[in-house]
N, C-alpha and C. Protein backbone atom coordinates (compact mmCIF):
# COMPACT_ATOMS: atom_id res chain seq x y z
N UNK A 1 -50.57 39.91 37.41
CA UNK A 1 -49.21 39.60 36.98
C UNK A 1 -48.65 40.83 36.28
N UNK A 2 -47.47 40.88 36.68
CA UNK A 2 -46.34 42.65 36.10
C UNK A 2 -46.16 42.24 35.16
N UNK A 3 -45.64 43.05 34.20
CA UNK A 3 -45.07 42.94 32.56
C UNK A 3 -44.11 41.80 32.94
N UNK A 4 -43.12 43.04 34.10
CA UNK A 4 -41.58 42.08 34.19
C UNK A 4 -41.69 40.78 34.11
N UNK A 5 -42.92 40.03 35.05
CA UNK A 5 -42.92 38.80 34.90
C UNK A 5 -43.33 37.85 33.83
N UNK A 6 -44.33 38.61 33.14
CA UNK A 6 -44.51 37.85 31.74
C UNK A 6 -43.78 37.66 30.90
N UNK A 7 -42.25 38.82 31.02
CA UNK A 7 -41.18 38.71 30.31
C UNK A 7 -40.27 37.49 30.52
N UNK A 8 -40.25 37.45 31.85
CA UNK A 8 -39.46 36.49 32.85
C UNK A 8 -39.79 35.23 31.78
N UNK A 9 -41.12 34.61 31.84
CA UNK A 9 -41.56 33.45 31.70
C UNK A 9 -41.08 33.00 30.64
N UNK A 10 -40.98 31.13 30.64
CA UNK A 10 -40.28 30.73 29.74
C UNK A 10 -41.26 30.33 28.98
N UNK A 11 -41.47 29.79 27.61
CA UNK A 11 -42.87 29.18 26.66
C UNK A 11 -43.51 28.28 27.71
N UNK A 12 -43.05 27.61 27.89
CA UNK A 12 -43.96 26.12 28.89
C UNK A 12 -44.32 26.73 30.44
N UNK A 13 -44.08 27.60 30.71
CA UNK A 13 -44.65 28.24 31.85
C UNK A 13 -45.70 29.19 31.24
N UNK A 14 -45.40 29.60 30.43
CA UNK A 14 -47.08 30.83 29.75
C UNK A 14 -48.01 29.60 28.96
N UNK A 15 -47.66 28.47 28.33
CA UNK A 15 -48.57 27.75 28.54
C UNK A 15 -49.42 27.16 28.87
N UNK A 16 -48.61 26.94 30.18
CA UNK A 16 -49.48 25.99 31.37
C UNK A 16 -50.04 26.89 32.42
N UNK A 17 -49.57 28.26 31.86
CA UNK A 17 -50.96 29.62 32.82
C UNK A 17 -51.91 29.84 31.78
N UNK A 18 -51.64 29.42 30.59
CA UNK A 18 -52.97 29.70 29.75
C UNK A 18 -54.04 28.66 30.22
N UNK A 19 -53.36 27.20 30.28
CA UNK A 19 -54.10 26.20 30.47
C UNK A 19 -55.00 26.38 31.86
N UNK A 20 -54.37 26.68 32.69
CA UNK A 20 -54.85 26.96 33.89
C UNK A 20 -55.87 28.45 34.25
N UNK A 21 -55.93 28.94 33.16
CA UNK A 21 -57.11 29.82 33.24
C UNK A 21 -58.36 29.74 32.37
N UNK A 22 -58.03 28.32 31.61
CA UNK A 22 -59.47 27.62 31.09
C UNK A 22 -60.51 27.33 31.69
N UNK A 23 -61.46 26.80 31.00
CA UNK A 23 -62.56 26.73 31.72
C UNK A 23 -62.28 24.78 30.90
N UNK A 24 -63.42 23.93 31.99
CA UNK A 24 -63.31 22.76 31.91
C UNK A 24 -64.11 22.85 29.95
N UNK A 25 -64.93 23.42 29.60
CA UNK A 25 -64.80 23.19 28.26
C UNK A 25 -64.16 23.41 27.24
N UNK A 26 -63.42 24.76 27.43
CA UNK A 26 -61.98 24.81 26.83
C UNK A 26 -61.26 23.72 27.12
N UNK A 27 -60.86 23.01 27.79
CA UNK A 27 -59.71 22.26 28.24
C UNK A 27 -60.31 21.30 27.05
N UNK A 28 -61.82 20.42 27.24
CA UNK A 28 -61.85 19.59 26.50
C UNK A 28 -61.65 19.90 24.84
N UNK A 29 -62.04 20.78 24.65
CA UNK A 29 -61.48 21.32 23.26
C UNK A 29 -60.31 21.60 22.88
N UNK A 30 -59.43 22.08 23.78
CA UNK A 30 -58.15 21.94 23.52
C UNK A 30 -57.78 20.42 23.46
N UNK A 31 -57.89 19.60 24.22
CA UNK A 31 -57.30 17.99 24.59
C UNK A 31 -57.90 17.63 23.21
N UNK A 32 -59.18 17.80 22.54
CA UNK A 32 -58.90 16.84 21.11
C UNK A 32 -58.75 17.75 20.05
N UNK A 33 -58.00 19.07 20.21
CA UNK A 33 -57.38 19.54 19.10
C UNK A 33 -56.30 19.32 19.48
N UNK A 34 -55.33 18.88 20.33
CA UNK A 34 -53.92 18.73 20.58
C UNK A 34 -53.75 17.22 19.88
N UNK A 35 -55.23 16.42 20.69
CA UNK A 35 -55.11 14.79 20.22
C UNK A 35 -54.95 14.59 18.88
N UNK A 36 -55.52 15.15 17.85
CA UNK A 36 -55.68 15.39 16.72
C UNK A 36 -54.89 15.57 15.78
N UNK A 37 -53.92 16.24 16.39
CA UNK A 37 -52.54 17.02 16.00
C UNK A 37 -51.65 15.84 15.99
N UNK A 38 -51.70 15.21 17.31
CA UNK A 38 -50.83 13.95 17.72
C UNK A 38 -51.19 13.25 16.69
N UNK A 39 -52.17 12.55 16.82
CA UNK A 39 -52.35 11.46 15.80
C UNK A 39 -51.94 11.93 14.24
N UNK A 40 -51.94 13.00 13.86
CA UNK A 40 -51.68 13.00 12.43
C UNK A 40 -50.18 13.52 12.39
N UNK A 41 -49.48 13.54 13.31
CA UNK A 41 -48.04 14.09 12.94
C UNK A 41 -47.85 12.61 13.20
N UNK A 42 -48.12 11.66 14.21
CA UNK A 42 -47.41 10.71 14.39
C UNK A 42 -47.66 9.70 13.21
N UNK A 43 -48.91 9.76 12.02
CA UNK A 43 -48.83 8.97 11.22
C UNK A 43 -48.53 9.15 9.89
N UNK A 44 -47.99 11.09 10.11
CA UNK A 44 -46.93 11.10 8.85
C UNK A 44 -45.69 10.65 9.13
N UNK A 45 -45.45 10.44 10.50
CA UNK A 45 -44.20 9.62 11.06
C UNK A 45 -43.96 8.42 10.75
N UNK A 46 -45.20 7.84 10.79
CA UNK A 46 -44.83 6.44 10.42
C UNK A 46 -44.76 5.96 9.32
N UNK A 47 -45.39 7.14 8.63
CA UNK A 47 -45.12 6.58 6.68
C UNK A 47 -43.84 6.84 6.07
N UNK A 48 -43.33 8.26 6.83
CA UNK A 48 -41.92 8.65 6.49
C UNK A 48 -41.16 7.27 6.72
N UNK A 49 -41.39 6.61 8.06
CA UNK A 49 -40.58 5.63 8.56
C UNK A 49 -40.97 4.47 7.73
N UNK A 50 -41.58 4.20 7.50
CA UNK A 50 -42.13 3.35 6.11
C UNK A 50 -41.07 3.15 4.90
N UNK A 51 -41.60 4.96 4.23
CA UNK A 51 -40.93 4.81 2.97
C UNK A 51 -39.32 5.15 3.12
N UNK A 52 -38.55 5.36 4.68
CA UNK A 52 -37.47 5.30 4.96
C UNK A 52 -37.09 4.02 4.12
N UNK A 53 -37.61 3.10 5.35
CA UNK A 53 -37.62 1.42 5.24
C UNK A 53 -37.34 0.86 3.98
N UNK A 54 -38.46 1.19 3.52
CA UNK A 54 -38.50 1.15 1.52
C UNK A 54 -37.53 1.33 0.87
N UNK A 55 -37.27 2.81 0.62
CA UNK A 55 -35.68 3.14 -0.06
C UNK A 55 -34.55 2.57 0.75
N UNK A 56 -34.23 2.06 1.77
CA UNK A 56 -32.87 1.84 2.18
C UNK A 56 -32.93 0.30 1.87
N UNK A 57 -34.07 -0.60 1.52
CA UNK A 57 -34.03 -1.70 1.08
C UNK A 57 -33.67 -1.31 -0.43
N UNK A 58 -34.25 -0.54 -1.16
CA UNK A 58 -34.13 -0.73 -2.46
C UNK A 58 -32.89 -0.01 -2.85
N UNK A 59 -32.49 1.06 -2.52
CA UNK A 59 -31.48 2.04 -2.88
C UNK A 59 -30.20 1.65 -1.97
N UNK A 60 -30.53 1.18 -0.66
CA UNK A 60 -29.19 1.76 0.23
C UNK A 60 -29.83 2.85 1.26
N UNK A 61 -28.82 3.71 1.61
CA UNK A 61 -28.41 4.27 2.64
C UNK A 61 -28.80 5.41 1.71
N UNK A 62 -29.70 6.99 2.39
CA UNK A 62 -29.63 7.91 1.08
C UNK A 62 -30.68 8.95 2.48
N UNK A 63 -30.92 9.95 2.02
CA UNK A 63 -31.48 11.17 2.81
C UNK A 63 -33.02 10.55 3.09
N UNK A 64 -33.66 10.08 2.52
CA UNK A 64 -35.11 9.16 3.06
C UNK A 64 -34.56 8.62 4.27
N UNK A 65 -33.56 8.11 4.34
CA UNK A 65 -33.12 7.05 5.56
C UNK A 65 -33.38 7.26 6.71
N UNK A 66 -32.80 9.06 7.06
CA UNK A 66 -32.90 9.60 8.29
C UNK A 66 -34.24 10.68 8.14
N UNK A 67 -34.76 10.86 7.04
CA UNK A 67 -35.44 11.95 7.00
C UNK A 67 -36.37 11.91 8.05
N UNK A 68 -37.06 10.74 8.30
CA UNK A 68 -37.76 10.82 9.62
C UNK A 68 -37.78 11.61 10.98
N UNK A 69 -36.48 11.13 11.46
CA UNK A 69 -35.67 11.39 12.08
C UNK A 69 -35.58 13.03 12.93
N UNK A 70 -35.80 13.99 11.81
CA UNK A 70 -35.85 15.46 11.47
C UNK A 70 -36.93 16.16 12.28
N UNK A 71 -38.28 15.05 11.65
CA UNK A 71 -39.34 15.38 12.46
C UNK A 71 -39.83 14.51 13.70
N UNK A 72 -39.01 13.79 14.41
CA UNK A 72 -39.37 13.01 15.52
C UNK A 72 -39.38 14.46 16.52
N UNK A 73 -38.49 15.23 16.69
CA UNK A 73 -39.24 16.64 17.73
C UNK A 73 -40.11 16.86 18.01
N UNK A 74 -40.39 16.95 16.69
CA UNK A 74 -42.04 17.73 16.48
C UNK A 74 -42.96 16.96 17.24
N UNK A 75 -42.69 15.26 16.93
CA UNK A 75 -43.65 14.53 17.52
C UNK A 75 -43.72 14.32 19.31
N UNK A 76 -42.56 14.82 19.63
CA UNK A 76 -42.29 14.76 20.94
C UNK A 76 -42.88 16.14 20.97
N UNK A 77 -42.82 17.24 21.06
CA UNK A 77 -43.55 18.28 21.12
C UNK A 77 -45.26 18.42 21.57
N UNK A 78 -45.38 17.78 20.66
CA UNK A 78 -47.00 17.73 20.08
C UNK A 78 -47.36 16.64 21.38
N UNK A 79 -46.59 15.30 21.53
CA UNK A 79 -46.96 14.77 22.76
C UNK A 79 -46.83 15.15 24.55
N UNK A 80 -46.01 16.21 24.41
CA UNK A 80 -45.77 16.91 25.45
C UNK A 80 -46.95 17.85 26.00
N UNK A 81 -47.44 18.29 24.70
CA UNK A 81 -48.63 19.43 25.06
C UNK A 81 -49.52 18.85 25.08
N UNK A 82 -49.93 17.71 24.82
CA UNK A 82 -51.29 16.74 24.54
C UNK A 82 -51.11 16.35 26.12
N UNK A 83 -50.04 16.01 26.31
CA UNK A 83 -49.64 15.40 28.34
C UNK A 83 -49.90 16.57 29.07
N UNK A 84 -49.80 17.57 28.80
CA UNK A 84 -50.00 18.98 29.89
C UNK A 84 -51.28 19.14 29.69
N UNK A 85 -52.08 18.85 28.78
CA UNK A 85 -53.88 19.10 29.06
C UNK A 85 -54.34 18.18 29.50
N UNK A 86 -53.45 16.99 29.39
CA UNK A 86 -54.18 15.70 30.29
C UNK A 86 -53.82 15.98 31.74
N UNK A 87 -53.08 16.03 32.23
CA UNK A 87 -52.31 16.97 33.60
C UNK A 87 -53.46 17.99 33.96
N UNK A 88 -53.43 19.09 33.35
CA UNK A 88 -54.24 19.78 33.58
C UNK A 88 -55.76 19.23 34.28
N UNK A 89 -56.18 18.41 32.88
CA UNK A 89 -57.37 17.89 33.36
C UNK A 89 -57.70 17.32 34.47
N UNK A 90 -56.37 16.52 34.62
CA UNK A 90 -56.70 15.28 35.95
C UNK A 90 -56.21 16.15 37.61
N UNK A 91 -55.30 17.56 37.29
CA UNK A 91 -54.98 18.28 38.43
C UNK A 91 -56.97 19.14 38.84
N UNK A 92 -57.56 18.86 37.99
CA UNK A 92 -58.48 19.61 38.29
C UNK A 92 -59.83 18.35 38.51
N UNK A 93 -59.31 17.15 38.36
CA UNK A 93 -60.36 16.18 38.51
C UNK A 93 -61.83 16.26 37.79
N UNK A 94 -61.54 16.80 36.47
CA UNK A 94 -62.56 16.81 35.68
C UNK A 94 -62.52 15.00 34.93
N UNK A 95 -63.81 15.02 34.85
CA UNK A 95 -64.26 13.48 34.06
C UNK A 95 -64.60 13.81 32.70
């Protein structure tokens, strides 16, 4: 591959050539450090969404409300790349 083209590439395309030049035990090491990631962003998600819940019962309407909200990206993020090593995995029919 030329410079030019590594320039070309967008993030999620140099990703998914990193992924694709793993080896099946990298992959599994990546899949539960991505899983890992998932699970703990998504259950500061749910406490944010929690103590959202909380203050807009007790206070009203106030910046807790949406703060969640802010970081739902992230959590879509983090599940996106956790789906491209599962992809990965299953394009390569590893068990």
């Amino acid at each position: 591959m030329s410079d030019n083209n590594k320039i070309a590439m967008k993030p999620n395309q140099a990703k998914n050539g990193k992924l694709s030049l793993m080896t099946a035990l990298e992959l599994a090491k990546e899949q539960r450090s991505r899983k890992s990631l998932l699970m703990v962003f998504a259950i500061l998600i749910a406490l944010m969404v929690c103590v959202a819940i909380l203050t807009t019962i007790k206070k009203g309407f106030s910046f807790f409300t949406f703060f969640p909200l802010f970081f739902a990206p992230t959590l879509v993020t983090k599940w996106m790349s956790y789906k491209a090593v599962n992809d990965e995995i299953k394009a390569r029919e590893i068990q």
